[in-house]
N, C-alpha and C. Protein backbone atom coordinates (compact mmCIF):
# COMPACT_ATOMS: atom_id res chain seq x y z
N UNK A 1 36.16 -14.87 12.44
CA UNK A 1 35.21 -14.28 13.35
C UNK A 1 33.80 -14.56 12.83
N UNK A 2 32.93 -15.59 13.16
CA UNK A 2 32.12 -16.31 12.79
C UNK A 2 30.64 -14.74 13.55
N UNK A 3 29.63 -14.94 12.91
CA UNK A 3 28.49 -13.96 13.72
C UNK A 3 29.19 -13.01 13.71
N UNK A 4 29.80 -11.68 13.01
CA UNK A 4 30.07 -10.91 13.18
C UNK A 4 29.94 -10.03 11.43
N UNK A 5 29.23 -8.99 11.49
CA UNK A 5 29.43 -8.49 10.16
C UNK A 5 30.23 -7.55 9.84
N UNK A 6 30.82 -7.93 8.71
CA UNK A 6 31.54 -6.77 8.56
C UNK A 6 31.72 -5.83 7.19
N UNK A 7 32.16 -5.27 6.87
CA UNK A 7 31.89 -4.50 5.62
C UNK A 7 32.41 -5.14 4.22
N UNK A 8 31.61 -4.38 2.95
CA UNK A 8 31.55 -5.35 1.76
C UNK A 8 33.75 -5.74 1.48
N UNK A 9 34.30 -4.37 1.80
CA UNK A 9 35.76 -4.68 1.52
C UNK A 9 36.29 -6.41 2.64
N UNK A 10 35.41 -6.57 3.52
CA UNK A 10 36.42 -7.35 4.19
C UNK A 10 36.71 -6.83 5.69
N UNK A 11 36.48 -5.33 5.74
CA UNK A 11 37.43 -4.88 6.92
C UNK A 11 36.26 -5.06 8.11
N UNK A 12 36.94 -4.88 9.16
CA UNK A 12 35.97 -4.97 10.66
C UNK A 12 35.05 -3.10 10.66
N UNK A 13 33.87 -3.56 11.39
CA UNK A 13 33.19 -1.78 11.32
C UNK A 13 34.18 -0.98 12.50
N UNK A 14 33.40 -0.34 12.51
CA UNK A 14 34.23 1.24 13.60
C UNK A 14 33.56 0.65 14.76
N UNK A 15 33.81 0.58 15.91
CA UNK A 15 33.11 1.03 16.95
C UNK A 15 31.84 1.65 17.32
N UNK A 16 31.66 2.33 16.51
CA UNK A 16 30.60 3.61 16.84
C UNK A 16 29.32 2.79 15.93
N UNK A 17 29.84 1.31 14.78
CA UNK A 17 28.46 0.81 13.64
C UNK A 17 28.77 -0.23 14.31
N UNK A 18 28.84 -1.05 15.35
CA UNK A 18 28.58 -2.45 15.93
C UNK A 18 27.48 -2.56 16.35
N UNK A 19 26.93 -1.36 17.18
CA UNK A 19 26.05 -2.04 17.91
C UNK A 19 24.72 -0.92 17.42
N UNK A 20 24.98 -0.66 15.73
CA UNK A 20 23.56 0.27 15.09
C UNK A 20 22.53 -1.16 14.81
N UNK A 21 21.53 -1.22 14.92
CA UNK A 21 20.41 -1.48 14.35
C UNK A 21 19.93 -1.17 12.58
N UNK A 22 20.15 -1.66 12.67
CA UNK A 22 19.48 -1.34 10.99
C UNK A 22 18.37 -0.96 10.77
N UNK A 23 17.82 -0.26 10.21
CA UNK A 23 16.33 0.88 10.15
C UNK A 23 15.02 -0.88 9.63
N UNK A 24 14.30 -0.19 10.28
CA UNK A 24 13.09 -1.24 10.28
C UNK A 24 12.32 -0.98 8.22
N UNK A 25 12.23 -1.95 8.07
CA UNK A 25 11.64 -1.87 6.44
C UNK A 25 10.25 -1.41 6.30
N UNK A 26 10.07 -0.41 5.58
CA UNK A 26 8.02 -0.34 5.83
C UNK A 26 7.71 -1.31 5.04
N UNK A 27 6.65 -1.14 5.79
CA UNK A 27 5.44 -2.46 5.55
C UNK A 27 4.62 -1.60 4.22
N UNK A 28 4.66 -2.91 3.62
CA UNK A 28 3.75 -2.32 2.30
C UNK A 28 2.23 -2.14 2.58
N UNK A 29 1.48 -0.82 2.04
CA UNK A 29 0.04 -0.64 2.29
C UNK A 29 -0.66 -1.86 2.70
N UNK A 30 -1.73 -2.19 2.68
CA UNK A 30 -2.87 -3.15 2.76
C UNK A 30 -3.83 -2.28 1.65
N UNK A 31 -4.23 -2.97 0.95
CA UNK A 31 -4.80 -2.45 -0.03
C UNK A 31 -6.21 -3.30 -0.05
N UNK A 32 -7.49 -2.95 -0.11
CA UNK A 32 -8.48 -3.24 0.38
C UNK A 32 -9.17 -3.90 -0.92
N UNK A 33 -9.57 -5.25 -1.18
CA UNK A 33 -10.23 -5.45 -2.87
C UNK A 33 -11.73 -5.57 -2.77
N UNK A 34 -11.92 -4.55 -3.43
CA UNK A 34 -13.35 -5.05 -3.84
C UNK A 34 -14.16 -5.97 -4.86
N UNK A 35 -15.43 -6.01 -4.46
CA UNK A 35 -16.02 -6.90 -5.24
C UNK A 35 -16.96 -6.09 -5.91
N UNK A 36 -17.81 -6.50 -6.83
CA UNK A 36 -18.74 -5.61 -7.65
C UNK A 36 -19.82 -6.13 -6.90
N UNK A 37 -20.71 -5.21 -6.40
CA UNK A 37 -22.06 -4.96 -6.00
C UNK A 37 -22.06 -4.72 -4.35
N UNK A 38 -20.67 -4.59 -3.79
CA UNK A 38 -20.04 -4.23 -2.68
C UNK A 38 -20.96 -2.41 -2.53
N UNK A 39 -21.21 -1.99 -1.04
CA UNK A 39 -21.35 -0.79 -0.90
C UNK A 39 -20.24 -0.18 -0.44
N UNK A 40 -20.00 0.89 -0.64
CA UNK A 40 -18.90 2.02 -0.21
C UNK A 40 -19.33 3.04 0.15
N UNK A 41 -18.28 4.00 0.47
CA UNK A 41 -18.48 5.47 0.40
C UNK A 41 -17.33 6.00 -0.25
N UNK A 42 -17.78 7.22 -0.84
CA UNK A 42 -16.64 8.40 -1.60
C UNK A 42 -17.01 9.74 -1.40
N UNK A 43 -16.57 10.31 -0.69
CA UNK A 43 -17.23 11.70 -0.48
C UNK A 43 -17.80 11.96 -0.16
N UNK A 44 -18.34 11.42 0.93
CA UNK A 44 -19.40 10.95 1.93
C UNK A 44 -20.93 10.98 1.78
N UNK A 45 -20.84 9.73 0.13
CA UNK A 45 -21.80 9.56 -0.37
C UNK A 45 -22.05 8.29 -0.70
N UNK A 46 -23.10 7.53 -0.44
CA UNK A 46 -22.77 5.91 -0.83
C UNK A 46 -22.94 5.61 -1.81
N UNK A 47 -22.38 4.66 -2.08
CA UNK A 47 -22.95 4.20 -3.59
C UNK A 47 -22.18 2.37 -3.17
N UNK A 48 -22.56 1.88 -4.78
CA UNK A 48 -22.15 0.58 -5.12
C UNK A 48 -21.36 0.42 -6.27
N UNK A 49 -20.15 -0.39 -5.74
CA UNK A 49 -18.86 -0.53 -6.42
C UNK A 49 -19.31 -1.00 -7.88
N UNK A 50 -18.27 -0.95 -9.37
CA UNK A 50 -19.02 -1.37 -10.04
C UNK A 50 -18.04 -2.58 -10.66
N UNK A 51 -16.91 -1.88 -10.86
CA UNK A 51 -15.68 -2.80 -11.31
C UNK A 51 -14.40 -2.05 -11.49
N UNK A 52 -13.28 -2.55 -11.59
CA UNK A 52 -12.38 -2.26 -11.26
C UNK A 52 -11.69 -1.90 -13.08
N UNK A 53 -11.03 -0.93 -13.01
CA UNK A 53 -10.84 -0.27 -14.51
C UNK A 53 -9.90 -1.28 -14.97
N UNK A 54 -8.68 -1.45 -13.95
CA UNK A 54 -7.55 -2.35 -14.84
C UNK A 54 -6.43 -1.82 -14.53
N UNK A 55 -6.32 -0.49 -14.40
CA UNK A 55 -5.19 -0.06 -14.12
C UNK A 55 -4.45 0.23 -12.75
N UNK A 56 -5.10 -0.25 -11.82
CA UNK A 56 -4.57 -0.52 -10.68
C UNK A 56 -4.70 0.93 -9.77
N UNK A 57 -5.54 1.33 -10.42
CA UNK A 57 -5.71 2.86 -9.51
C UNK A 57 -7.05 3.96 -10.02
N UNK A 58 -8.07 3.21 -10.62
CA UNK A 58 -9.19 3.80 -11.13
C UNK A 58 -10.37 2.55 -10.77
N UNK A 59 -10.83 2.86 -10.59
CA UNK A 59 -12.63 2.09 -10.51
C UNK A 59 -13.90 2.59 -10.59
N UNK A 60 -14.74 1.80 -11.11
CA UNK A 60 -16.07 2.61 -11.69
C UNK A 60 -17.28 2.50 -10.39
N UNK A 61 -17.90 3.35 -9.87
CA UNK A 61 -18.77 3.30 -8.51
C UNK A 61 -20.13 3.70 -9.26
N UNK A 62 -21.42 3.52 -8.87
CA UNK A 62 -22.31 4.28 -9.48
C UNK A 62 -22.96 4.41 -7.96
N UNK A 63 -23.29 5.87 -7.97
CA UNK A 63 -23.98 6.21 -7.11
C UNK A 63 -25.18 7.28 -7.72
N UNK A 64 -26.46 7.15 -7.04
CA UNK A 64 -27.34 7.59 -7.55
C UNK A 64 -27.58 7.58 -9.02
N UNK A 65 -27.83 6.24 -9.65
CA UNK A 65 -27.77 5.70 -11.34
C UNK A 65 -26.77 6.91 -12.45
N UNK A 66 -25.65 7.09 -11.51
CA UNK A 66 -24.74 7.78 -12.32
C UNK A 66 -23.55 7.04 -12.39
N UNK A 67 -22.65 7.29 -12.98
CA UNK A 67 -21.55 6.14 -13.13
C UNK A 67 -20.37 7.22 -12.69
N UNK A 68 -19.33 6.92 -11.91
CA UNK A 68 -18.21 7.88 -11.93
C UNK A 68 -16.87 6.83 -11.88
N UNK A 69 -15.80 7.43 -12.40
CA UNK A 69 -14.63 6.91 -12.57
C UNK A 69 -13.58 7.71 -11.24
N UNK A 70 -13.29 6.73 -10.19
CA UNK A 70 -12.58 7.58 -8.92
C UNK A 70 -11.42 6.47 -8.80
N UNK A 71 -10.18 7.65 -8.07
CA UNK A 71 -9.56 6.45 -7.72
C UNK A 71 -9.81 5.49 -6.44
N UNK A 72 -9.25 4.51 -6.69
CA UNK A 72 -9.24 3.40 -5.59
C UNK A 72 -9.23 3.55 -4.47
N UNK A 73 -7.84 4.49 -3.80
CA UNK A 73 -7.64 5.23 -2.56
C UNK A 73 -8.57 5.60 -2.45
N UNK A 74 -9.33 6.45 -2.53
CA UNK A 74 -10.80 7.68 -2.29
C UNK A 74 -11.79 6.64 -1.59
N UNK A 75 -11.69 5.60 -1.80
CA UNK A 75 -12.74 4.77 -1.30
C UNK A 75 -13.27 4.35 -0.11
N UNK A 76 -13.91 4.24 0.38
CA UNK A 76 -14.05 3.52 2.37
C UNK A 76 -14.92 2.93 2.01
């Protein structure tokens, strides 16, 4: 039975799993990269990006000649 799936033993499915769909896969985020000297916002305050820490979830922004360490997400 060629085009037909069937379960890991070998055997044919039930009736009732022929005609299931298989659940759709999520889509992984979009994750936005910045560049250094890029403007943003965080807290609905602007500033300019400064660089990216390294660890894949911290970055340095300075807004108003202060420096803060935020995460990545937080960013627009």
């Amino acid at each position: 039975m060629s085009g037909t799936k069937r379960l890991p033993a070998g055997r044919p499915r039930k009736a009732s799993q022929r005609r299931a769909k298989s659940a759709a896969q999520p889509h992984a985020p979009i994750v936005r990269s910045w560049n250094p000297g890029e403007s943003l916002f965080w807290k609905g305050r602007a500033g300019i990006f400064r660089r990216d820490v390294g660890d894949g979830e911290h970055a340095e922004i300075v807004i108003a000649e202060r420096t803060y360490r935020v995460q990545i997400s937080e960013l627009t």
